[in-house]
C-alpha atoms as a PDB file:
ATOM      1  CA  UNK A   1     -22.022 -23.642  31.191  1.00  0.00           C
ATOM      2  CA  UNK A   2     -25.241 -22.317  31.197  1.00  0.00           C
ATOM      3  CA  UNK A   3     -27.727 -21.779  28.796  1.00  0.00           C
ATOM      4  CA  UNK A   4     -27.559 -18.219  28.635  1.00  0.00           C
ATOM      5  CA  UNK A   5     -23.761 -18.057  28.325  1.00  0.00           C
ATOM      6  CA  UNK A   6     -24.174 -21.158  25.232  1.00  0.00           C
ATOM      7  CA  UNK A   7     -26.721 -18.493  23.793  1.00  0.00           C
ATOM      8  CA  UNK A   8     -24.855 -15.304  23.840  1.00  0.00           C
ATOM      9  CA  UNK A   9     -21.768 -16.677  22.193  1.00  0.00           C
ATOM     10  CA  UNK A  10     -23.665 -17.664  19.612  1.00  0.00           C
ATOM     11  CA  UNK A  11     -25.301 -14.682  18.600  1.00  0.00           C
ATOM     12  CA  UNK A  12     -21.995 -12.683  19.050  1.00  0.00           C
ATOM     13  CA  UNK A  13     -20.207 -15.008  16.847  1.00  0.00           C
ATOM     14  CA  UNK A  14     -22.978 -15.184  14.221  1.00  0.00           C
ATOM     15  CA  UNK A  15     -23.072 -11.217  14.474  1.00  0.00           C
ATOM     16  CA  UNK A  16     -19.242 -11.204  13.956  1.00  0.00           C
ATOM     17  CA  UNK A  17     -19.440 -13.442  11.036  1.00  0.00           C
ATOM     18  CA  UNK A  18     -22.026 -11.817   9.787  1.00  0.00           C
ATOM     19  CA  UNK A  19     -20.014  -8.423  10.135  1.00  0.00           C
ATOM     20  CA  UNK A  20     -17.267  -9.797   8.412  1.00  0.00           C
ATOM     21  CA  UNK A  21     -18.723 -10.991   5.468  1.00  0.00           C
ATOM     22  CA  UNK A  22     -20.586  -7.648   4.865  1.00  0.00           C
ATOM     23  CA  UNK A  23     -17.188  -6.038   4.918  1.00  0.00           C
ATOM     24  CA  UNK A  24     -15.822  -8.534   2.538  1.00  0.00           C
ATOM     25  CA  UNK A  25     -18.611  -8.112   0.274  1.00  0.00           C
ATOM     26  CA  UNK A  26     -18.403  -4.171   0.671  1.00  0.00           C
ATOM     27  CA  UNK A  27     -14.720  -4.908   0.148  1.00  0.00           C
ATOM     28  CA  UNK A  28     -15.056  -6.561  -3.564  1.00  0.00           C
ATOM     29  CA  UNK A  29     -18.132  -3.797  -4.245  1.00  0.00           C
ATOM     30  CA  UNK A  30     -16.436  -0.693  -4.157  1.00  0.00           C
ATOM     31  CA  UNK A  31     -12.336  -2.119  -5.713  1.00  0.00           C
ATOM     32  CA  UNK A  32     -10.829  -2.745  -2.669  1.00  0.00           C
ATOM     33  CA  UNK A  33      -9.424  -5.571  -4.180  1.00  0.00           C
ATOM     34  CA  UNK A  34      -8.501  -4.224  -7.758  1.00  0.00           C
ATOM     35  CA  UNK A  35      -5.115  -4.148  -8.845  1.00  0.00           C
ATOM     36  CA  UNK A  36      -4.858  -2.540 -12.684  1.00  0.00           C
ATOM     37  CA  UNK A  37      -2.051  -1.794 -12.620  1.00  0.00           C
ATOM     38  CA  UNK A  38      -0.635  -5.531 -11.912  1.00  0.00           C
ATOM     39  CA  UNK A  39      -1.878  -6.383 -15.368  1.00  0.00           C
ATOM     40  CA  UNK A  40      -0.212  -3.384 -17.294  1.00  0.00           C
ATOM     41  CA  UNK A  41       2.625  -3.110 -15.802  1.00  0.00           C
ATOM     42  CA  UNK A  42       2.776  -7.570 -16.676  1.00  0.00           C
ATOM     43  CA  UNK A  43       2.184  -6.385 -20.496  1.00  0.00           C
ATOM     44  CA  UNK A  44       4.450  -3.459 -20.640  1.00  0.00           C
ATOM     45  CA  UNK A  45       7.037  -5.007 -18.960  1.00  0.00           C
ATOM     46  CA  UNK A  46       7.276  -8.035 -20.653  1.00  0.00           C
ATOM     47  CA  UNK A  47      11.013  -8.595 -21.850  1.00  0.00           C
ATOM     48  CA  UNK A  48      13.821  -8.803 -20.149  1.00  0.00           C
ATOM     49  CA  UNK A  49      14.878  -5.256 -21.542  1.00  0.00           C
ATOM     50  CA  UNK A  50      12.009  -3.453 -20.303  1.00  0.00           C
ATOM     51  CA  UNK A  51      12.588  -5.248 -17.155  1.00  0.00           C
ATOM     52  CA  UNK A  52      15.978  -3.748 -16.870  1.00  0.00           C
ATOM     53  CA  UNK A  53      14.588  -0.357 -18.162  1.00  0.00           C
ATOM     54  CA  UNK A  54      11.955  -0.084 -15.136  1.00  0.00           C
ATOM     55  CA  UNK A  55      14.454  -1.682 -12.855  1.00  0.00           C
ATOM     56  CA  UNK A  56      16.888   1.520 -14.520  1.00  0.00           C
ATOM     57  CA  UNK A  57      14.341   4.159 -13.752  1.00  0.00           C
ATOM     58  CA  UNK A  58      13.540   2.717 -10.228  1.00  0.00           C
ATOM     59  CA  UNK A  59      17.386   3.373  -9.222  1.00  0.00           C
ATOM     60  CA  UNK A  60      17.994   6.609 -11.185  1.00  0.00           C
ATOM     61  CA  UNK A  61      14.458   7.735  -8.913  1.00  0.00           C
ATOM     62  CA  UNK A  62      15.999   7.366  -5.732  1.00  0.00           C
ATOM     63  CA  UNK A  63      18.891   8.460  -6.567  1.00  0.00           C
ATOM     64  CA  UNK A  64      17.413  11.902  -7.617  1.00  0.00           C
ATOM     65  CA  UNK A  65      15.630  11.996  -4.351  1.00  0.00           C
ATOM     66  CA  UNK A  66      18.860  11.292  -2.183  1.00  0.00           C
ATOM     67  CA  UNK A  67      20.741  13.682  -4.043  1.00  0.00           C
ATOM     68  CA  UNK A  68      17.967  16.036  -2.931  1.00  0.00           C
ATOM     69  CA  UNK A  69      17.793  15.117   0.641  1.00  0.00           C
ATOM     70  CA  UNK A  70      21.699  15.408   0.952  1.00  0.00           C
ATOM     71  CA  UNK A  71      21.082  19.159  -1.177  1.00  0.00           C
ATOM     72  CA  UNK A  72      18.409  20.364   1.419  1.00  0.00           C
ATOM     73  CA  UNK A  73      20.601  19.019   4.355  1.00  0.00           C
ATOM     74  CA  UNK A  74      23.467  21.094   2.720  1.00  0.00           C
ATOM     75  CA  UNK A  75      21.133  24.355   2.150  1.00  0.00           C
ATOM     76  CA  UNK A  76      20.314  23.811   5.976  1.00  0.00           C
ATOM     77  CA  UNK A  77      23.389  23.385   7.204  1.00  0.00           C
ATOM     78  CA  UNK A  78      25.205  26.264   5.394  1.00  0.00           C
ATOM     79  CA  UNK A  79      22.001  28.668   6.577  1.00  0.00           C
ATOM     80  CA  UNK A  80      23.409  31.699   7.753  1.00  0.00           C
ATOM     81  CA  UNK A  81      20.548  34.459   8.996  1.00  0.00           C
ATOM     82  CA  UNK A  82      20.203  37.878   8.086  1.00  0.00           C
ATOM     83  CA  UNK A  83      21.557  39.925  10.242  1.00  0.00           C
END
């Protein structure tokens, strides 16, 4: 290889690099990585009974929302339009 082509891939790769750890750095700077909730939801959910409790209201929450879906699907297909 030439010197040229020995040259260019190393500025592209040290640009890259250098790219990348600006973004990670951005990244950490502005929360990207934050995750409060983790922690709260690990203290309010700490026993087994508020384990099943959230599990509970996870299942009861899509139920509610399938019940609508299937309600709205029978709205639409009952439609009938003025005449």
């Amino acid at each position: 290889m030439s010197d040229n082509v020995i040259v260019l891939m190393i500025g592209i790769s040290t640009a890259l690099g250098a790219f990348g750890l600006w973004a990670l750095i951005w990244g950490v700077k502005t929360g990207q990585f934050d995750d409060t909730e983790k922690f709260l939801d690990g203290a309010r959910f700490d026993g087994d009974e508020e384990l099943k409790d959230a599990v509970m209201m996870e299942q009861k929450k899509k139920e509610a929302l399938k019940r609508k879906k299937e309600k709205a699907k029978e709205r639409e297909k009952n439609y009938m339009p003025v005449d």
